[in-house]
Protein backbone atom coordinates (compact mmCIF):
# COMPACT_ATOMS: atom_id res chain seq x y z
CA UNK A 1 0.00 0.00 0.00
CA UNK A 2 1.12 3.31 -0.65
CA UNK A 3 -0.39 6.98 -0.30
CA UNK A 4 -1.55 7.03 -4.19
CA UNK A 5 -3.62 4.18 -3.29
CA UNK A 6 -5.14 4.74 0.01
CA UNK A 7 -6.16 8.80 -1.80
CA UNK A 8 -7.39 6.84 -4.59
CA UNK A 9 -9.13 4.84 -1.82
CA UNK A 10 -10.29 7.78 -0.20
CA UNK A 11 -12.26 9.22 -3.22
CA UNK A 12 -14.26 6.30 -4.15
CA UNK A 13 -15.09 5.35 -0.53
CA UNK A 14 -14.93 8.17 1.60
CA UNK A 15 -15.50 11.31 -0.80
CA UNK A 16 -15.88 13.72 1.81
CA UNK A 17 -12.91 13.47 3.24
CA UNK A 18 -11.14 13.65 0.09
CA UNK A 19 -13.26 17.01 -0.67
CA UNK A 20 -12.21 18.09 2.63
CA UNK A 21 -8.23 18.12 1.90
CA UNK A 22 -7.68 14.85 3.55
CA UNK A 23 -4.25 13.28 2.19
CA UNK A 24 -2.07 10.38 3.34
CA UNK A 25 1.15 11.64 2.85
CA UNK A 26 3.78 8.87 4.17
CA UNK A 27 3.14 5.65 5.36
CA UNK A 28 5.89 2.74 6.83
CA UNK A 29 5.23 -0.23 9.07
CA UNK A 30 5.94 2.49 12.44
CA UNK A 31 4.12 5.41 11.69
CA UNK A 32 1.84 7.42 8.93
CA UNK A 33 1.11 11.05 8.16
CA UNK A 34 -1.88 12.83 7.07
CA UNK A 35 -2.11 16.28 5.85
CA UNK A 36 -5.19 18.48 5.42
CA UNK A 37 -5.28 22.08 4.74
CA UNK A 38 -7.38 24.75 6.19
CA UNK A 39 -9.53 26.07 3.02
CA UNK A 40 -13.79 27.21 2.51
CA UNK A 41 -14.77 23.72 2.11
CA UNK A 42 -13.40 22.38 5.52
CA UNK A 43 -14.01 25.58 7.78
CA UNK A 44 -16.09 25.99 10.96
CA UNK A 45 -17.86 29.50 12.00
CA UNK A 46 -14.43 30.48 14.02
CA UNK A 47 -12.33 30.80 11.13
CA UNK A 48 -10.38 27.55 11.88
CA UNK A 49 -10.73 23.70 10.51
CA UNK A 50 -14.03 21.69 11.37
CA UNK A 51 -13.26 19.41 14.17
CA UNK A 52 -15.07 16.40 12.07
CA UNK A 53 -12.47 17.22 9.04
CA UNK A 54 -9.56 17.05 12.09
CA UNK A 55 -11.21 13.59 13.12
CA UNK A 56 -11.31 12.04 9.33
CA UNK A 57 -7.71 12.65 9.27
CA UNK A 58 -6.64 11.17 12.53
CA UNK A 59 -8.64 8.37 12.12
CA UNK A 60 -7.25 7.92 8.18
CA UNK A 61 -3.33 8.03 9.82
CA UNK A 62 -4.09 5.19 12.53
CA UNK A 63 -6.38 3.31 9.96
CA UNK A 64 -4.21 3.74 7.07
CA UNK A 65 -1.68 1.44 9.18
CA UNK A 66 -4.06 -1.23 10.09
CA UNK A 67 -5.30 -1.49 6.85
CA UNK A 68 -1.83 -2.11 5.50
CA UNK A 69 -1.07 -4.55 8.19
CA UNK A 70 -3.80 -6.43 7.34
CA UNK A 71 -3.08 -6.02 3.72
CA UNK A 72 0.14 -7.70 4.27
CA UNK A 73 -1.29 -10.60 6.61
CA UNK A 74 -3.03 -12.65 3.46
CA UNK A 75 -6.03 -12.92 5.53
CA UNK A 76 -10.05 -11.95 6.47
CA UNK A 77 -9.57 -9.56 8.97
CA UNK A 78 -12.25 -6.84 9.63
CA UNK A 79 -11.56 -3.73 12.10
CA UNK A 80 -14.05 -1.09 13.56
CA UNK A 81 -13.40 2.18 15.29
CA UNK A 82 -15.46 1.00 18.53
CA UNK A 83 -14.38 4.62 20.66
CA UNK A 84 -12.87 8.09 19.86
CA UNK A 85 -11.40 10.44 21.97
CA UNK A 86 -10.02 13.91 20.84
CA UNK A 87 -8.74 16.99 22.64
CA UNK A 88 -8.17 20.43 21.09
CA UNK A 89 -5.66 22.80 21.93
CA UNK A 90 -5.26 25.48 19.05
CA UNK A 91 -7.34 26.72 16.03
CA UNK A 92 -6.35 24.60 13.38
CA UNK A 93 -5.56 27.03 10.16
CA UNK A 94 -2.69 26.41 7.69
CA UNK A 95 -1.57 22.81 6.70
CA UNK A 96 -1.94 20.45 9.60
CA UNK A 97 -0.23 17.36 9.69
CA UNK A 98 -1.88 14.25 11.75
CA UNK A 99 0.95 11.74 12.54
CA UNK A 100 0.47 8.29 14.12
CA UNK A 101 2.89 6.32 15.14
CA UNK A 102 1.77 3.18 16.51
CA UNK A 103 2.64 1.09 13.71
CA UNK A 104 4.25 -1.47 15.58
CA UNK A 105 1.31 -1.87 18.30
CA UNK A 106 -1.20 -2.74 15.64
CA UNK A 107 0.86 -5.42 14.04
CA UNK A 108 1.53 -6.93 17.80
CA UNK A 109 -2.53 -6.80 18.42
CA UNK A 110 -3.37 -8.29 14.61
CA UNK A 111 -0.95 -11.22 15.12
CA UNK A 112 -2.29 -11.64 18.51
CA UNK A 113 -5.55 -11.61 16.82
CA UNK A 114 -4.80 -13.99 13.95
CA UNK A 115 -2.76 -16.39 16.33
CA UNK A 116 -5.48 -16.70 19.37
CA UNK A 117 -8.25 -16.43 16.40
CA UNK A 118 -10.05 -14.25 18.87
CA UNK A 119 -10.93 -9.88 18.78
CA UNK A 120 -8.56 -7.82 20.07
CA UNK A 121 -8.79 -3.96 20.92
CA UNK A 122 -6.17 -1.70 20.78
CA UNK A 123 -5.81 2.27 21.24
CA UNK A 124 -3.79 4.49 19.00
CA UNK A 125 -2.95 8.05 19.04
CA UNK A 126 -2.82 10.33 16.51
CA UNK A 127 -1.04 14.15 17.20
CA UNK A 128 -1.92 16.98 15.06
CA UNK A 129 0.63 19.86 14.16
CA UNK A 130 0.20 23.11 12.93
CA UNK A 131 3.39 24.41 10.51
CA UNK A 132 5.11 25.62 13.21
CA UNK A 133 4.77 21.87 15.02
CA UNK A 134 2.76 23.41 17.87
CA UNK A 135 0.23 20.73 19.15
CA UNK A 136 -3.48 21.67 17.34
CA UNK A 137 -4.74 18.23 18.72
CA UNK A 138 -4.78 14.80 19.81
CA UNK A 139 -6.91 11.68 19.30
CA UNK A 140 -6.93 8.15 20.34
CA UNK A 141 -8.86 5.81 18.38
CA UNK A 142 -9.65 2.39 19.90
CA UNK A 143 -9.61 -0.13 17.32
CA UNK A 144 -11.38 -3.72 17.05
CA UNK A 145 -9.68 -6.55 14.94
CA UNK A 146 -11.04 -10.12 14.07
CA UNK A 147 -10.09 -12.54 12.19
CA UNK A 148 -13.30 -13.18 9.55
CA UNK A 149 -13.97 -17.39 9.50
């Protein structure tokens, strides 16, 4: 997998995020980064980014990695977000950049999963950074993997 895919991805299956700005920009098997910029079609009443466009790119650089885990496994394996958390610290104008690196965490939990054949549920964080890498925000997404029959 590679960022041309998963933005390909992104506009057939989840078109308004890819409206929004929403880009994967790097991706290895530690960490990914996401990139959206501040624009009309992404704004909130306060002049800054729409906290739902700030949660569709967290979420797309923690999923992004289990995806490609998976991807890489040769195997049925379905995931669900099953809880979000975010906390907001700065308005969120200019490029923002959404980094995750919990990488290695997912691919412990998804050969945990595969090996026990059983769920497991993970949390990973996701930082966001204004151009100046001042902390906008911070999410944790808790993620459920299971290995399909």
């Amino acid at each position: 997998m590679n960022p041309t895919k998963i933005n390909t991805f992104l506009f057939f299956k989840l078109p308004s995020a890819w409206l929004c700005g929403v880009r994967l920009k790097t991706i290895t098997n530690k960490q990914s980064q996401v990139s959206v910029r501040y624009k009309w079609i992404n704004q909130n009443p306060f002049k800054s980014m729409y906290f739902a466009v700030q949660n569709m790119a967290a979420e797309l650089s923690t999923g992004a990695l289990v995806m490609q885990i998976i991807k890489n496994q040769n195997k049925k394996i379905s995931m669900l977000v099953v809880k979000a958390e975010s906390k907001y610290f700065k308005k969120a104008t200019g490029k923002i950049n959404f980094k995750c690196e919990d990488g290695l965490l997912a691919q412990q939990m998804i050969t945990k999963s595969i090996e026990e054949s059983s769920p497991q549920v993970f949390e990973m964080t996701s930082k966001a950074y204004n151009s100046s890498y001042e902390i906008v925000s911070e999410f944790k997404f808790t993620w459920s993997v299971k290995p399909k029959n």
